[in-house]
Protein backbone atom coordinates (compact mmCIF):
# COMPACT_ATOMS: atom_id res chain seq x y z
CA UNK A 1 -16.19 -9.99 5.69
CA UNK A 2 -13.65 -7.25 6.62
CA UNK A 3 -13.50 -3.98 4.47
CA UNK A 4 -10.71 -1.52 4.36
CA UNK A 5 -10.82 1.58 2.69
CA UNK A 6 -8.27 3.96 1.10
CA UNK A 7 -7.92 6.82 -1.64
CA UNK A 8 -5.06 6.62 -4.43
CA UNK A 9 -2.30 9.37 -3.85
CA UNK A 10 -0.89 11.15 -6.51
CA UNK A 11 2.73 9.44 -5.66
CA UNK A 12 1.27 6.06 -6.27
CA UNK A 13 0.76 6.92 -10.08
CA UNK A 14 2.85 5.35 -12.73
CA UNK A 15 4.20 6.92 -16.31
CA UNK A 16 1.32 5.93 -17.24
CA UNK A 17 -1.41 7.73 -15.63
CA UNK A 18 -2.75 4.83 -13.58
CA UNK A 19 -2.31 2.92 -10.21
CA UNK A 20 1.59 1.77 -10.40
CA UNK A 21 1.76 -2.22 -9.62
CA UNK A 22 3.24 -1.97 -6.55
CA UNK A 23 0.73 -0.08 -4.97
CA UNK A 24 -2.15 -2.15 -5.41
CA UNK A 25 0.08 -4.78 -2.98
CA UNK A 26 0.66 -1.93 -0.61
CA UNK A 27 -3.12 -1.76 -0.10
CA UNK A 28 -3.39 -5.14 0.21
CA UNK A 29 -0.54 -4.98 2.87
CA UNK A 30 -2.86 -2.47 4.92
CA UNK A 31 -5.89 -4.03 4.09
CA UNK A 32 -3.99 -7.42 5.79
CA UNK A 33 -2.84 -4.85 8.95
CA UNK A 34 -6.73 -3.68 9.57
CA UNK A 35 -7.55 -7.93 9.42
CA UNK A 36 -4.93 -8.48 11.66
CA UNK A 37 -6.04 -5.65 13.90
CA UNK A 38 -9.36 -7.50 14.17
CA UNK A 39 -8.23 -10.45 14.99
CA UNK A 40 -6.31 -9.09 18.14
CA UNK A 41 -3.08 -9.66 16.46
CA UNK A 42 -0.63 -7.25 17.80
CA UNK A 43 2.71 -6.56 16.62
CA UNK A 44 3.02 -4.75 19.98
CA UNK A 45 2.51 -8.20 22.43
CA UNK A 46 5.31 -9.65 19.52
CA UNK A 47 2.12 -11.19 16.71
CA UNK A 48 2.39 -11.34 13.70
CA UNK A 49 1.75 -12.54 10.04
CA UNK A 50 4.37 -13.71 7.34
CA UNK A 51 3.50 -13.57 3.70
CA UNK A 52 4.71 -16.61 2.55
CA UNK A 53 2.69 -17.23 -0.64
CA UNK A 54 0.72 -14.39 -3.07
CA UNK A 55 -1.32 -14.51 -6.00
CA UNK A 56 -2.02 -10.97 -7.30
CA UNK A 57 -4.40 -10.42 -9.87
CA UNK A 58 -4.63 -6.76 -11.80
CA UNK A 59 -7.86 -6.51 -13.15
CA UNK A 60 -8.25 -2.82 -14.26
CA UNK A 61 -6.26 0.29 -14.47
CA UNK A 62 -6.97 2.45 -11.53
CA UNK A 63 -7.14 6.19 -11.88
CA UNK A 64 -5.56 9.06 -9.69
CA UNK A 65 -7.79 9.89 -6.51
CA UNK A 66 -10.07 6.90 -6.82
CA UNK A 67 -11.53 5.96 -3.75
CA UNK A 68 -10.85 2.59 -2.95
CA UNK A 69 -12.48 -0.30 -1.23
CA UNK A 70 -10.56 -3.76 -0.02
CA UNK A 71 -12.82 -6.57 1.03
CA UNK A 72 -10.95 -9.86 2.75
CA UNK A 73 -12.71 -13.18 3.73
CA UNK A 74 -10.63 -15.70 5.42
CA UNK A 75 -10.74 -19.73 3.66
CA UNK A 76 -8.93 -21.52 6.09
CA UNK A 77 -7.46 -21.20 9.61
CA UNK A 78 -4.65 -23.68 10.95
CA UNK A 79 -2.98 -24.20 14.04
CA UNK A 80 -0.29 -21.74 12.98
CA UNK A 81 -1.33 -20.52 9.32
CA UNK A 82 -4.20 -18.86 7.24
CA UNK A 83 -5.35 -18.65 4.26
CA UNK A 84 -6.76 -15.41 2.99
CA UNK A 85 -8.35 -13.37 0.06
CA UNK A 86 -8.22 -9.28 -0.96
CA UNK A 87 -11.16 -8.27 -3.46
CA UNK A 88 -10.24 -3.87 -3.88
CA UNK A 89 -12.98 -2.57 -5.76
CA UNK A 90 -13.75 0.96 -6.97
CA UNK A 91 -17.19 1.57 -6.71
CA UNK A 92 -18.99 -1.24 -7.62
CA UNK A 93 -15.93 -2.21 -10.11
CA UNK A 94 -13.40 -4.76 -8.94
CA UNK A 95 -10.12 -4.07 -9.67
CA UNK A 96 -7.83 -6.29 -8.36
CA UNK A 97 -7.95 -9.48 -5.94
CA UNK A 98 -4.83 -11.27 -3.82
CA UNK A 99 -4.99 -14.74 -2.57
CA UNK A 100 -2.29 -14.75 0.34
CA UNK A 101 -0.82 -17.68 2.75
CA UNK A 102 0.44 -16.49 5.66
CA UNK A 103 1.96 -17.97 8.72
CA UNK A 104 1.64 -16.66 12.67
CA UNK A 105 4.80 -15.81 14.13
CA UNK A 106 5.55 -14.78 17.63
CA UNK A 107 9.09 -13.31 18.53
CA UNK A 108 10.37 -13.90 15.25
CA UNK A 109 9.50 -18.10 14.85
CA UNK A 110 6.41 -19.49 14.09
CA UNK A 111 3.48 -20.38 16.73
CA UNK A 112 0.37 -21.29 17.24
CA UNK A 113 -2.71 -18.26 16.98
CA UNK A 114 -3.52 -17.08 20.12
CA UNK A 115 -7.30 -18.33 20.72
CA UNK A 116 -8.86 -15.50 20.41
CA UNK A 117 -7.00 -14.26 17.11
CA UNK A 118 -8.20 -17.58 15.50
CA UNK A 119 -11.43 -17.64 16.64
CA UNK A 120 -11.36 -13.87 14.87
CA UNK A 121 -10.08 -15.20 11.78
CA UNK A 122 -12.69 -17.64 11.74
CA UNK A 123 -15.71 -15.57 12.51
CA UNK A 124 -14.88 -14.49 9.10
CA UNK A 125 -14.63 -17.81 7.09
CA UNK A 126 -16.05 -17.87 3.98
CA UNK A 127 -16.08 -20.36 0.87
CA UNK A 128 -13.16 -19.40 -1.70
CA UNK A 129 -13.88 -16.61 -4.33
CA UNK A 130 -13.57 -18.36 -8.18
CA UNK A 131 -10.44 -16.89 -8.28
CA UNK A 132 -8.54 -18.73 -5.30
CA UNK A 133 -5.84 -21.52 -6.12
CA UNK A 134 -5.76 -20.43 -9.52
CA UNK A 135 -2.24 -20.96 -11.26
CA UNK A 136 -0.50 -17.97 -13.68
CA UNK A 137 -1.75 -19.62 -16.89
C-alpha cells in the first residue's frame, strides 16, 4: 500500500466552511502522481496514466488545515490498464475513497506498461476495498 500525504489550504474551502468537492479529486490526482512516481512512470521518458473511469465517494466534511492522509492499493494490472483505489483519511477517520480505471499511454496513444512500472503496480496488489464496483444507487 502507497500513502500520500497532504494538508487542506485555506483556498480549497467552500461557502461552507468545509473541503470544496473538487478538491478532494485534486488529492486524489496527486495521490495517483506519487503511485505513478513509484511505479517508474515518468511523464518525462513520455508515461503516463489516463483517467478514464472514477467513482468518488464523499464520506465526511473535511475541515480547514486538516492533515490529510491518501492510501492507494492497486486491484488489477493489464497489459495496458489498471485498476486502482484512493482511501484519504483524517486521522484515523476516512473521509473519502475513489475507485479509478486508468489506461498507460506513451506519446499520446495507448501502450503496453513498461516491465518494471507493472511489476510496481503489482507489488502493490491487493483484494478490492467493499466499496469497489459499486454503482451510484
Amino acid at each position: 500500500m502507497l500513502e500520500y500525504h497532504d494538508m487542506v489550504r485555506p483556498e480549497w474551502i467552500d461557502y461552507n466552511g468545509h473541503l470544496s468537492e473538487p478538491f478532494y479529486v485534486m488529492v486524489f490526482g496527486f495521490a495517483t502522481t506519487a503511485m505513478m512516481g513509484d511505479a517508474g512512470i515518468d511523464p518525462n521518458e513520455g508515461n503516463s496514466l489516463y483517467t478514464v473511469e472514477a467513482h468518488v465517494r464523499y464520506l465526511r466534511e473535511v475541515t480547514p488545515d486538516a492533515e490529510l492522509r491518501v492510501t492507494t492499493v492497486t486491484i488489477d494490472v493489464a497489459d495496458k490498464k489498471v485498476r486502482f483505489c484512493h482511501e484519504m483519511f483524517v486521522g484515523d477517520t476516512l473521509v473519502a475513497t475513489e475507485e479509478l480505471l486508468a489506461l498507460h499511454v506513451r506519446g499520446g496513444t495507448t501502450a503496453p506498461f513498461p516491465e518494471h512500472a507493472r511489476e510496481r503496480l503489482r507489488h502493490h496488489l491487493s483484494p478490492a476495498p467493499d466499496f469497489a464496483g459499486r454503482a451510484i444507487s
